[in-house]
Protein backbone atom coordinates (compact mmCIF):
# COMPACT_ATOMS: atom_id res chain seq x y z
CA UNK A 1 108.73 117.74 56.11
CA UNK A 2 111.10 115.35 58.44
CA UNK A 3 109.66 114.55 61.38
CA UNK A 4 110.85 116.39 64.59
CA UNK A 5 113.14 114.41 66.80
CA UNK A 6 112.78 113.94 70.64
CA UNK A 7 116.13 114.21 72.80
CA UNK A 8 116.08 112.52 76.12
CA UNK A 9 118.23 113.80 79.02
CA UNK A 10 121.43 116.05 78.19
CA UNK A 11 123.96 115.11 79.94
CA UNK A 12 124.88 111.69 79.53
CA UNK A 13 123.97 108.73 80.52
CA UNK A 14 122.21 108.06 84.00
CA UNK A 15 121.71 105.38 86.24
CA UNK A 16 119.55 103.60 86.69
CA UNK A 17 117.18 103.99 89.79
CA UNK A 18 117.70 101.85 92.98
CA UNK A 19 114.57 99.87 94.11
CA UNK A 20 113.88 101.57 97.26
CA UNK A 21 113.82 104.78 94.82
CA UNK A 22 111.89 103.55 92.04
CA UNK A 23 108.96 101.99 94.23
CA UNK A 24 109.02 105.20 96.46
CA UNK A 25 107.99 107.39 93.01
CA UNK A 26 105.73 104.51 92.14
CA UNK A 27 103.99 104.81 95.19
CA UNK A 28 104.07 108.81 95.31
CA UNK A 29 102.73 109.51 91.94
CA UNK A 30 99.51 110.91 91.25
CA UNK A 31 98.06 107.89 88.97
CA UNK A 32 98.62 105.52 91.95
CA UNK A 33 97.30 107.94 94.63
CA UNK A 34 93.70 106.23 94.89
CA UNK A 35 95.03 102.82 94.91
CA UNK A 36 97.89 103.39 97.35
CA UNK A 37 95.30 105.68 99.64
CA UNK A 38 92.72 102.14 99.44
CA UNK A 39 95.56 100.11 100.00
CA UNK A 40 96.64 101.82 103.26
CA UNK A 41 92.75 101.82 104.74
CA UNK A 42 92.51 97.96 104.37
CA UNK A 43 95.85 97.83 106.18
CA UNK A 44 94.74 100.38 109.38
CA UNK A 45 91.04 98.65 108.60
CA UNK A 46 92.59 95.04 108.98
CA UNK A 47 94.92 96.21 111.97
CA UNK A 48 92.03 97.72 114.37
CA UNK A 49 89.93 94.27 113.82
CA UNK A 50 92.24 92.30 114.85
CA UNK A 51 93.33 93.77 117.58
CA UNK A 52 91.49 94.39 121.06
CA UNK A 53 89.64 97.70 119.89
CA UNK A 54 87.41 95.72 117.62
CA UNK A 55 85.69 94.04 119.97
CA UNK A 56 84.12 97.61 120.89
CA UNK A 57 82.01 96.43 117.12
CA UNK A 58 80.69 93.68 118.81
CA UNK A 59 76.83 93.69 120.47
CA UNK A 60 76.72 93.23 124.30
CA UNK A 61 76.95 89.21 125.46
CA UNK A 62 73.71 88.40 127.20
CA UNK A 63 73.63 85.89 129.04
CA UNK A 64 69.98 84.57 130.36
């Protein structure tokens, strides 16, 4: 028996995806989702420690 052939698209040819459209269905697929999700809390973890909020972390200044 022949083996079964695969047909891409009909229709033609396409072209191909822009760069702000590729990395947008990079970033939305399901494979990347855990990645992209730990990504995004170093970047909101990063942002509140260096800005004045984090210093509600720090332990009260005694001064004696």
């Amino acid at each position: 028996m022949p083996p079964k052939r695969i047909y891409g698209e009909k229709g033609g040819r396409r072209a191909p995806k822009g760069f702000v459209a590729s990395t947008y269905e990079t970033l939305t697929s399901a494979e990347n989702a855990a990645f992209v999700r730990s990504i995004a809390i170093f970047g909101a973890a990063v942002t509140f420690l260096s800005s004045s909020w984090g210093e509600i972390l720090l332990p009260p200044y005694d001064s004696r």
